[in-house]
N, C-alpha and C. Protein backbone atom coordinates (compact mmCIF):
# COMPACT_ATOMS: atom_id res chain seq x y z
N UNK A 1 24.50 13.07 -57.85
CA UNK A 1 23.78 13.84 -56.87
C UNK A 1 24.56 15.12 -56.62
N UNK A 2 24.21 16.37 -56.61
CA UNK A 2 24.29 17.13 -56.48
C UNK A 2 25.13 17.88 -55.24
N UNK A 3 26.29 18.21 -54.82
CA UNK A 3 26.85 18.13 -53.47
C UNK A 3 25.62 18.93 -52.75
N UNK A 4 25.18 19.90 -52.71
CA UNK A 4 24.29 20.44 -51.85
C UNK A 4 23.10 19.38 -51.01
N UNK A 5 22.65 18.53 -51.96
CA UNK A 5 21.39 17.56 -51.80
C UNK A 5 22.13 16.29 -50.86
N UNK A 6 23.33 16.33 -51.29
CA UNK A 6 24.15 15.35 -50.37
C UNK A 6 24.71 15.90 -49.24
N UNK A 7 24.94 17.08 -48.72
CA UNK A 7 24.82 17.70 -47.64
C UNK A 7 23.71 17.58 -46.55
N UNK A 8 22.78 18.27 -47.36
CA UNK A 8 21.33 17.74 -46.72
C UNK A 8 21.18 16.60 -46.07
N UNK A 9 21.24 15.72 -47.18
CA UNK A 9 21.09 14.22 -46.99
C UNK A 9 21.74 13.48 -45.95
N UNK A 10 22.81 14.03 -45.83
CA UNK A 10 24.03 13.29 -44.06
C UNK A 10 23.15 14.16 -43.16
N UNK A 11 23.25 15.64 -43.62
CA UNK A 11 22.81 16.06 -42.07
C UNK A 11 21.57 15.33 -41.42
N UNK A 12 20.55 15.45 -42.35
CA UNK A 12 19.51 14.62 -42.19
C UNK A 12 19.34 12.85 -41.29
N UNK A 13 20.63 12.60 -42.09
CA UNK A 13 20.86 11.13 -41.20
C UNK A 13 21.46 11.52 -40.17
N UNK A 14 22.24 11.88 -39.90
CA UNK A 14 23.06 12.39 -38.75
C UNK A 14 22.26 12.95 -37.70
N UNK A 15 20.49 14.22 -37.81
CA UNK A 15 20.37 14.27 -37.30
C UNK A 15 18.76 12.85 -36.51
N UNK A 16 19.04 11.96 -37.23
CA UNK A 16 18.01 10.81 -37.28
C UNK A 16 18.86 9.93 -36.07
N UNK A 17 19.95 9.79 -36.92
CA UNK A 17 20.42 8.89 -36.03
C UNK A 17 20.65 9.52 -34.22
N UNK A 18 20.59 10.96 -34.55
CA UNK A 18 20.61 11.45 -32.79
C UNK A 18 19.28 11.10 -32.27
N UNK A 19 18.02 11.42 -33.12
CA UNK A 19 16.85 11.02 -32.28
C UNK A 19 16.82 9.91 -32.26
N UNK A 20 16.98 8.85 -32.87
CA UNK A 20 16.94 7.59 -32.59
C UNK A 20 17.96 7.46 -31.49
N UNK A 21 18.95 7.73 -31.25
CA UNK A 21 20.08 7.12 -30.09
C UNK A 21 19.55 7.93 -28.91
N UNK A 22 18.45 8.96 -28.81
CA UNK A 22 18.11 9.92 -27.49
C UNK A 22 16.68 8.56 -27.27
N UNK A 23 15.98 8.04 -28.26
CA UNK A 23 14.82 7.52 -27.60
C UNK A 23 14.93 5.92 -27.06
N UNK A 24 17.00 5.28 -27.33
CA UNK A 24 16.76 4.12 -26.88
C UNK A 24 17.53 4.24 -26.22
N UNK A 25 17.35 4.76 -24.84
CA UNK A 25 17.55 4.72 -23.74
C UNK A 25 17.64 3.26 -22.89
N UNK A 26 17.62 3.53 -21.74
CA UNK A 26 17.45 1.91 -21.11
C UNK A 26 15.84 1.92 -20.64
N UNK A 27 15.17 2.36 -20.74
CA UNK A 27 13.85 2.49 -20.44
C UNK A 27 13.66 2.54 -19.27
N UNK A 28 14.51 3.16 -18.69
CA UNK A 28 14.51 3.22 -17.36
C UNK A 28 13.26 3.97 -16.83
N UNK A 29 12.24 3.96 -15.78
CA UNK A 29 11.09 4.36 -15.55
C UNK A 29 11.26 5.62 -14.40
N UNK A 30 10.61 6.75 -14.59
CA UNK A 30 10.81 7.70 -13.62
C UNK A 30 10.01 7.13 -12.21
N UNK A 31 10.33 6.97 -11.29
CA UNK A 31 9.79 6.79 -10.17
C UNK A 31 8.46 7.83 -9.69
N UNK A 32 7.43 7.33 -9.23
CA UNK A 32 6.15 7.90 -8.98
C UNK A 32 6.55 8.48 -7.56
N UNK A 33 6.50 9.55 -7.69
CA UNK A 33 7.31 10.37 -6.06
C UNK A 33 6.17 10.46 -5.05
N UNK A 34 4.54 10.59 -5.69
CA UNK A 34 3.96 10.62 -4.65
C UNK A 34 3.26 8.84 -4.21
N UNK A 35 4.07 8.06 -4.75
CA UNK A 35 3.54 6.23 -4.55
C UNK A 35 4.04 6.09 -3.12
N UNK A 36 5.10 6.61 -2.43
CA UNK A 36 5.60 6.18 -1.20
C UNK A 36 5.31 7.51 -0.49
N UNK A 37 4.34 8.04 0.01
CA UNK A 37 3.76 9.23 1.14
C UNK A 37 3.48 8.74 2.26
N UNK A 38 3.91 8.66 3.36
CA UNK A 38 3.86 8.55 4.76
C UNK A 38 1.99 8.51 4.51
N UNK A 39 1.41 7.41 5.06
CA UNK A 39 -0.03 8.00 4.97
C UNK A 39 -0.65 8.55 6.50
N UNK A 40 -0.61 9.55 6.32
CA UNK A 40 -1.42 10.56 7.73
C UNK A 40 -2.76 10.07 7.91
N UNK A 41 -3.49 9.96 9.20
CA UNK A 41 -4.53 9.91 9.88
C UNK A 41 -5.08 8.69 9.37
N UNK A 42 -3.72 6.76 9.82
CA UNK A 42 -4.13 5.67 9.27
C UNK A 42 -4.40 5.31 9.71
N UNK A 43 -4.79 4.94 11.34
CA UNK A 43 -5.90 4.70 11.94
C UNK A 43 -7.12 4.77 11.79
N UNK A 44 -7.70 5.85 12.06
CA UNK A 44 -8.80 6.30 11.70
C UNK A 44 -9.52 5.88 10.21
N UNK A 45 -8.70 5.50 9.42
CA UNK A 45 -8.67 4.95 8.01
C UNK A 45 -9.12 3.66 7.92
N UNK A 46 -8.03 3.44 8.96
CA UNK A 46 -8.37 1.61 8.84
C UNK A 46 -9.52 1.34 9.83
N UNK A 47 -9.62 1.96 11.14
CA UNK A 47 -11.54 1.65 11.58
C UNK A 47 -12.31 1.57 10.93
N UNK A 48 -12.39 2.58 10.26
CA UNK A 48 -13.79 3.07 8.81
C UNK A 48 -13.45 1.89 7.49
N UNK A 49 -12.49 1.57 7.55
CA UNK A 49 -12.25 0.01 6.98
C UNK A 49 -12.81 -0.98 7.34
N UNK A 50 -12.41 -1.47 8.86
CA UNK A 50 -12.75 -2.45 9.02
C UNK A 50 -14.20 -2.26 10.08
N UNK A 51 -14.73 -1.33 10.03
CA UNK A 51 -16.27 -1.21 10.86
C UNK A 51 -17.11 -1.47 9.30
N UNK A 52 -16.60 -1.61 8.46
CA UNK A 52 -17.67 -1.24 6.49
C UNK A 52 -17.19 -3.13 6.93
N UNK A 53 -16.32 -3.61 6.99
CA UNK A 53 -16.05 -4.85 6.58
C UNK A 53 -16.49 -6.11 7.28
N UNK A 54 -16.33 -5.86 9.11
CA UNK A 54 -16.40 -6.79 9.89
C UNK A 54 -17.98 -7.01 10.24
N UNK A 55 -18.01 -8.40 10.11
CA UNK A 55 -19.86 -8.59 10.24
C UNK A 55 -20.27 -8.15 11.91
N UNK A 56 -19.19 -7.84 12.87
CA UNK A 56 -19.63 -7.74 14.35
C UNK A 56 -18.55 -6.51 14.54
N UNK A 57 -18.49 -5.70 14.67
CA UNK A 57 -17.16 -4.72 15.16
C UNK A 57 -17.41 -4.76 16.83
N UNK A 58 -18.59 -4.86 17.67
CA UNK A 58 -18.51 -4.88 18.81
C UNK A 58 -17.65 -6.24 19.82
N UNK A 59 -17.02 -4.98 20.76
CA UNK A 59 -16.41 -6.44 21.60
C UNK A 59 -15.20 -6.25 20.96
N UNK A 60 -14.14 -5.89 20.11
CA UNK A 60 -12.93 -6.43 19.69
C UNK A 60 -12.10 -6.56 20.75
N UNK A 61 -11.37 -7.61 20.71
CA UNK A 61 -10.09 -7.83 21.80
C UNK A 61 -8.95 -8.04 21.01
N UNK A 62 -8.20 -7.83 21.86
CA UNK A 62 -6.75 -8.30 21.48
C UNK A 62 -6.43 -7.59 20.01
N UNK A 63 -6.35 -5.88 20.18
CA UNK A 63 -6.29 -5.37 18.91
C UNK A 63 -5.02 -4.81 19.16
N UNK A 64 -4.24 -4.69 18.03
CA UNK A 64 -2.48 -4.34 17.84
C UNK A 64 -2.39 -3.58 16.30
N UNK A 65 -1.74 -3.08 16.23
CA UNK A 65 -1.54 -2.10 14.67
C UNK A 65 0.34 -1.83 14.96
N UNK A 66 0.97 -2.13 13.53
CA UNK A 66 2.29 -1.34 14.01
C UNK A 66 2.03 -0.25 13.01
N UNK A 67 3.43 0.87 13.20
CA UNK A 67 3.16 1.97 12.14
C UNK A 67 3.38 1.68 10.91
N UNK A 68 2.76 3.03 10.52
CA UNK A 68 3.30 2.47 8.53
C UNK A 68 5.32 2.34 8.21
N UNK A 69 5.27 1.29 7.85
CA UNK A 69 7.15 1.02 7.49
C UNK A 69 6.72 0.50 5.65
N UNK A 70 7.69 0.76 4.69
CA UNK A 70 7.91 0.75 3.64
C UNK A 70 8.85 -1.04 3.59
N UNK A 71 7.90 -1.82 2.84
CA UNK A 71 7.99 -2.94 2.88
C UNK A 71 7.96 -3.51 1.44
N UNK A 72 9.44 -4.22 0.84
CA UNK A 72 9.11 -4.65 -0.62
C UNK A 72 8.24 -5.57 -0.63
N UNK A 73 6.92 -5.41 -1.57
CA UNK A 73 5.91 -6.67 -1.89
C UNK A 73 5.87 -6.81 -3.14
N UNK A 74 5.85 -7.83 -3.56
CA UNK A 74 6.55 -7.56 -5.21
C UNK A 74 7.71 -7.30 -5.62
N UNK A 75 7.41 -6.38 -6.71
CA UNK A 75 8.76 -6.32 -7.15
C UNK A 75 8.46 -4.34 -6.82
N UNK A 76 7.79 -4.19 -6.02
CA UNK A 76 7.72 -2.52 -5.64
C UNK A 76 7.65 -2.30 -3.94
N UNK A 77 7.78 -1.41 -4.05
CA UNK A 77 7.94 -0.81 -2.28
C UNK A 77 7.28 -0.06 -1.77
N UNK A 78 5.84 -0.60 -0.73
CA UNK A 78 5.31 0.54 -0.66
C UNK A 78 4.61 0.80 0.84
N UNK A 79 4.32 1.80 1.68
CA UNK A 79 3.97 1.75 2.93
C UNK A 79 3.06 0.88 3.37
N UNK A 80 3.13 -0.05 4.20
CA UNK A 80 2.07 -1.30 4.46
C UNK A 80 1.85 -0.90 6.11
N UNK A 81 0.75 -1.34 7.20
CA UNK A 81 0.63 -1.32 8.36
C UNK A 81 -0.17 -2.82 8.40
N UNK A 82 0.42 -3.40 9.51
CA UNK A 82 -0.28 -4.87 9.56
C UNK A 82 -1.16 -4.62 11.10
N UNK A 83 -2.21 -5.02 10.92
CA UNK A 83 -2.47 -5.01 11.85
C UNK A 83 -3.66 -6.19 12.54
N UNK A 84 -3.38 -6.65 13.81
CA UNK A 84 -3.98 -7.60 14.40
C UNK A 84 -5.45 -7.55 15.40
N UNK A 85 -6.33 -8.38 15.12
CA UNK A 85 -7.46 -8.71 16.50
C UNK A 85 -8.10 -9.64 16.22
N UNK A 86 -9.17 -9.70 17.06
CA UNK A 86 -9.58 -11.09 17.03
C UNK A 86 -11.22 -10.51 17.47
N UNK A 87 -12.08 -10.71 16.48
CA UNK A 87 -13.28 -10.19 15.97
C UNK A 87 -14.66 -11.00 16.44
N UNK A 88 -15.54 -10.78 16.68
CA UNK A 88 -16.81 -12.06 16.55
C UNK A 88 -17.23 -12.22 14.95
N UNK A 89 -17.62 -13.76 14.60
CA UNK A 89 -18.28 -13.24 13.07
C UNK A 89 -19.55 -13.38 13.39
N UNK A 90 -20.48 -13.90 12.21
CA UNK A 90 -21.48 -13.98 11.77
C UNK A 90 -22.18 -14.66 12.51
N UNK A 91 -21.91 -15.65 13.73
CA UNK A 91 -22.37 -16.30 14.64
C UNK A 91 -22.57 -15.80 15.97
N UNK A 92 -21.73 -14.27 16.42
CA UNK A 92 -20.86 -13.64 17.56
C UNK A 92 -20.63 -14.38 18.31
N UNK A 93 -19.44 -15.39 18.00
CA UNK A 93 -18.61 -15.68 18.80
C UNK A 93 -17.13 -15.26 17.88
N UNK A 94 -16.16 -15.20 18.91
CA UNK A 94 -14.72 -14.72 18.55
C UNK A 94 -14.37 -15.71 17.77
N UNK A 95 -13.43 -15.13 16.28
CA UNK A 95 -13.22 -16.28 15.29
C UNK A 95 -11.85 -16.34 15.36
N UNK A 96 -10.65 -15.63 16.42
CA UNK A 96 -9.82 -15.99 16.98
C UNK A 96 -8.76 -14.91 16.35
N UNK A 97 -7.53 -14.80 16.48
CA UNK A 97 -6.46 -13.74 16.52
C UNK A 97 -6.35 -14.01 14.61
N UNK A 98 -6.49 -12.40 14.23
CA UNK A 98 -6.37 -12.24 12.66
C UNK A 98 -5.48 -11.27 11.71
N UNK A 99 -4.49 -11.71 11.48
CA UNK A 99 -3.84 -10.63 10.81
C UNK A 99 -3.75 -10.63 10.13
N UNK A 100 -3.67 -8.72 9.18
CA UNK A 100 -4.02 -7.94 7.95
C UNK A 100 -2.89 -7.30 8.01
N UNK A 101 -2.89 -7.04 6.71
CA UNK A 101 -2.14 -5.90 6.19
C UNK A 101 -2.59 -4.89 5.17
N UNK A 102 -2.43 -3.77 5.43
CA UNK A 102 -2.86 -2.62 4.56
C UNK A 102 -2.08 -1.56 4.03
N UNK A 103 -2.42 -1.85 2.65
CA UNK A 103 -1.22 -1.38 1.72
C UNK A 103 -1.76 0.34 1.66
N UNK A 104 -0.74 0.89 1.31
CA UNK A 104 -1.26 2.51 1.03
C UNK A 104 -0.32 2.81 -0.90
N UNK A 105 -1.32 3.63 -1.37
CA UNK A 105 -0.50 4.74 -2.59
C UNK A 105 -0.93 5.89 -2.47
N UNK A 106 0.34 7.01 -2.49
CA UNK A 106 -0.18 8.12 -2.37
C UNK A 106 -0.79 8.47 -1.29
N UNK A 107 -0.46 7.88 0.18
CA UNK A 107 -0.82 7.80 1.61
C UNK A 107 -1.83 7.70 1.66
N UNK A 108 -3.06 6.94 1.05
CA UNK A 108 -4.20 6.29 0.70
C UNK A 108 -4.26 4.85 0.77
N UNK A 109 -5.50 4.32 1.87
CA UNK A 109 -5.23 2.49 1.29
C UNK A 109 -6.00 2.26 0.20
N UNK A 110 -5.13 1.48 -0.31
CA UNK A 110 -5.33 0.93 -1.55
C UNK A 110 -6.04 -0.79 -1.69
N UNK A 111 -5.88 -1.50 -0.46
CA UNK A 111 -6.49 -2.66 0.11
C UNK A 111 -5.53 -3.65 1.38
N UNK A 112 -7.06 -3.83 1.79
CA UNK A 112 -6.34 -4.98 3.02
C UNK A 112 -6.76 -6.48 3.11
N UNK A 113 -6.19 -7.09 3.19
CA UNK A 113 -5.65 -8.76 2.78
C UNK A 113 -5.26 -9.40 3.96
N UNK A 114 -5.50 -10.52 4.10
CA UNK A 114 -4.95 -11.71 4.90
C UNK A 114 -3.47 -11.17 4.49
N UNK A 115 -2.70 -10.96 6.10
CA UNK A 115 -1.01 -10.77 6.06
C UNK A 115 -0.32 -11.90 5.90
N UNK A 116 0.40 -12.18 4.94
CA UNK A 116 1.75 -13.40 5.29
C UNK A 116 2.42 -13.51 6.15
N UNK A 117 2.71 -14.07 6.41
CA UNK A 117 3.94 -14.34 8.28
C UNK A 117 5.06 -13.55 7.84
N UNK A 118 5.51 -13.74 6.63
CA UNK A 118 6.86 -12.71 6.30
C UNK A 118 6.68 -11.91 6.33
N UNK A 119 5.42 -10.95 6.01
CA UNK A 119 5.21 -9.38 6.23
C UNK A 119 4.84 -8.83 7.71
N UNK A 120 3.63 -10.02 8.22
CA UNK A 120 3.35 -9.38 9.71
C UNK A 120 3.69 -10.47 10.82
N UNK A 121 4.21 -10.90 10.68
CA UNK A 121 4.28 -12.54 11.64
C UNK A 121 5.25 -11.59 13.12
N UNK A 122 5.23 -12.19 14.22
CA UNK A 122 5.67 -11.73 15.22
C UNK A 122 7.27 -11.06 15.17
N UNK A 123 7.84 -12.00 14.38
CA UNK A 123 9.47 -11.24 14.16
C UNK A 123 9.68 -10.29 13.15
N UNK A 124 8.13 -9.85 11.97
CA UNK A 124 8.42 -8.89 11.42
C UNK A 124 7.83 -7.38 11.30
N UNK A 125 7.37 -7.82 12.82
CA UNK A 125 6.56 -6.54 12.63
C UNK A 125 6.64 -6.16 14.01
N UNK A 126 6.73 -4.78 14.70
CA UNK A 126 6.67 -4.35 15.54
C UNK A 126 5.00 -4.11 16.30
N UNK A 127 4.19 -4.75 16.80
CA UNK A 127 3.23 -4.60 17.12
C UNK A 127 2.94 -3.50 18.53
N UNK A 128 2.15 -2.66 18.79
CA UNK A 128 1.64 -1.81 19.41
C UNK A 128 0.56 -1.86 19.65
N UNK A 129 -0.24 -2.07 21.33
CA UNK A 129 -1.96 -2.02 21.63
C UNK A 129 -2.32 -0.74 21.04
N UNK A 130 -3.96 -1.00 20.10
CA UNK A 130 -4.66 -0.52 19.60
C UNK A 130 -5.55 -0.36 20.60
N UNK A 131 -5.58 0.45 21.57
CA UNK A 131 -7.11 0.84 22.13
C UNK A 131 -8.63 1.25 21.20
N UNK A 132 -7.89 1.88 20.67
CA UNK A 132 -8.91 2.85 19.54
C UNK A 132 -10.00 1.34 18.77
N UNK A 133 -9.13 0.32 18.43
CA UNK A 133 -10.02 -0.50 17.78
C UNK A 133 -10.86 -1.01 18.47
N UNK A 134 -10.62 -1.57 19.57
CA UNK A 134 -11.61 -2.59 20.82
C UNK A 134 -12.40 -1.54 21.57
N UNK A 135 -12.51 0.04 21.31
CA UNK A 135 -13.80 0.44 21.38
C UNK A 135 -14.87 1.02 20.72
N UNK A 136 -14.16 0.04 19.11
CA UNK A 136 -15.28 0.38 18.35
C UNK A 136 -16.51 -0.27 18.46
N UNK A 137 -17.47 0.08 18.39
CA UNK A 137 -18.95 -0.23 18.42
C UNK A 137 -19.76 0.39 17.01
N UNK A 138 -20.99 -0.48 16.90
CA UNK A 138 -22.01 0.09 16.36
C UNK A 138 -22.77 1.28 16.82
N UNK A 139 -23.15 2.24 15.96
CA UNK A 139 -23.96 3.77 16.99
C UNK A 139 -25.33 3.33 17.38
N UNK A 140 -25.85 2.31 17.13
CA UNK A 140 -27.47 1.89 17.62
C UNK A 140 -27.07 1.87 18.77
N UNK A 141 -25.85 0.65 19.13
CA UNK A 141 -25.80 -0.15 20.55
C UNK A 141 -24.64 0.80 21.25
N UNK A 142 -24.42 1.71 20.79
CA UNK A 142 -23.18 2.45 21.89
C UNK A 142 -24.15 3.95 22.43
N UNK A 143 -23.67 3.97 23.11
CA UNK A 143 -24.25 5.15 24.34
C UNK A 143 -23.98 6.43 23.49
C-alpha cells in the first residue's frame, strides 16, 4: 500500500473513531425546560374542569385547593395541585369529601385523577378554602 493511501486510511479511522466516541455518550436526556412552568390562572382552569366533568356542580361544600408545588410522580417531576370537595352526583345528594389531583405540562393540565393519600392526604398537602368553587353554579339556575 502506498504510504499516501495509508495516511488517508488512519486519518480516516482516527477521524471515525472521534465520531463514534462523540455519539456514545451516556445518553443523557436534555431536560424539557418548558415541562415544569408555574401554571398561571389554575383555578379558573380547574372550575372549567370540573363544571365539563361533575354531573351536579351546584351546592359544592367543603371545597379546598392547595397551590401548584412540584411533586415527583413517577420517575418525573411535575407541578400537581390537589384539590378537595364534596359534590352531589347523579342522584343530588352529596357523594361525600373527594380528592383530586391535577397534573400540569407546560403550565397546562394535562389530567385530573383520584389523588393518593401520599400526594394529597392531610399531611401532604397544604390545603386552603376554595370559595370560588362552592359558588359555582349552572347559568340556567344562577341569577
Amino acid at each position: 500500500m502506498a504510504p499516501r493511501n495509508l495516511a488517508a486510511m488512519t486519518l480516516l479511522a482516527v477521524m471515525l473513531g472521534v465520531m463514534l466516541a462523540a455519539c456514545s455518550g451516556k445518553g443523557e436526556k436534555k431536560p424539557d425546560e418548558r415541562a415544569n412552568v408555574v401554571p398561571a390562572d389554575y383555578k379558573p382552569k380547574i372550575i372549567n374542569l370540573l363544571r365539563d366533568r361533575l354531573p351536579d356542580h351546584t351546592g359544592i361544600r367543603d371545597a379546598y385547593i392547595t397551590e401548584p408545588v412540584i411533586k415527583l410522580t413517577g420517575n418525573v417531576s411535575r407541578y400537581v395541585v390537589c384539590v378537595r370537595y364534596n359534590a352531589k352526583g347523579f342522584d343530588k345528594k352529596y357523594a361525600g369529601s373527594t380528592d383530586k389531583v391535577v397534573y400540569f405540562y407546560a403550565g397546562e393540565i394535562t389530567q385530573m385523577v383520584d389523588a393518593p393519600p401520599e400526594l394529597c392526604g392531610n399531611n401532604a398537602a397544604v390545603y386552603q378554602p376554595w370559595p370560588e368553587l362552592q359558588k359555582l353554579c349552572v347559568e340556567a339556575v344562577c341569577p
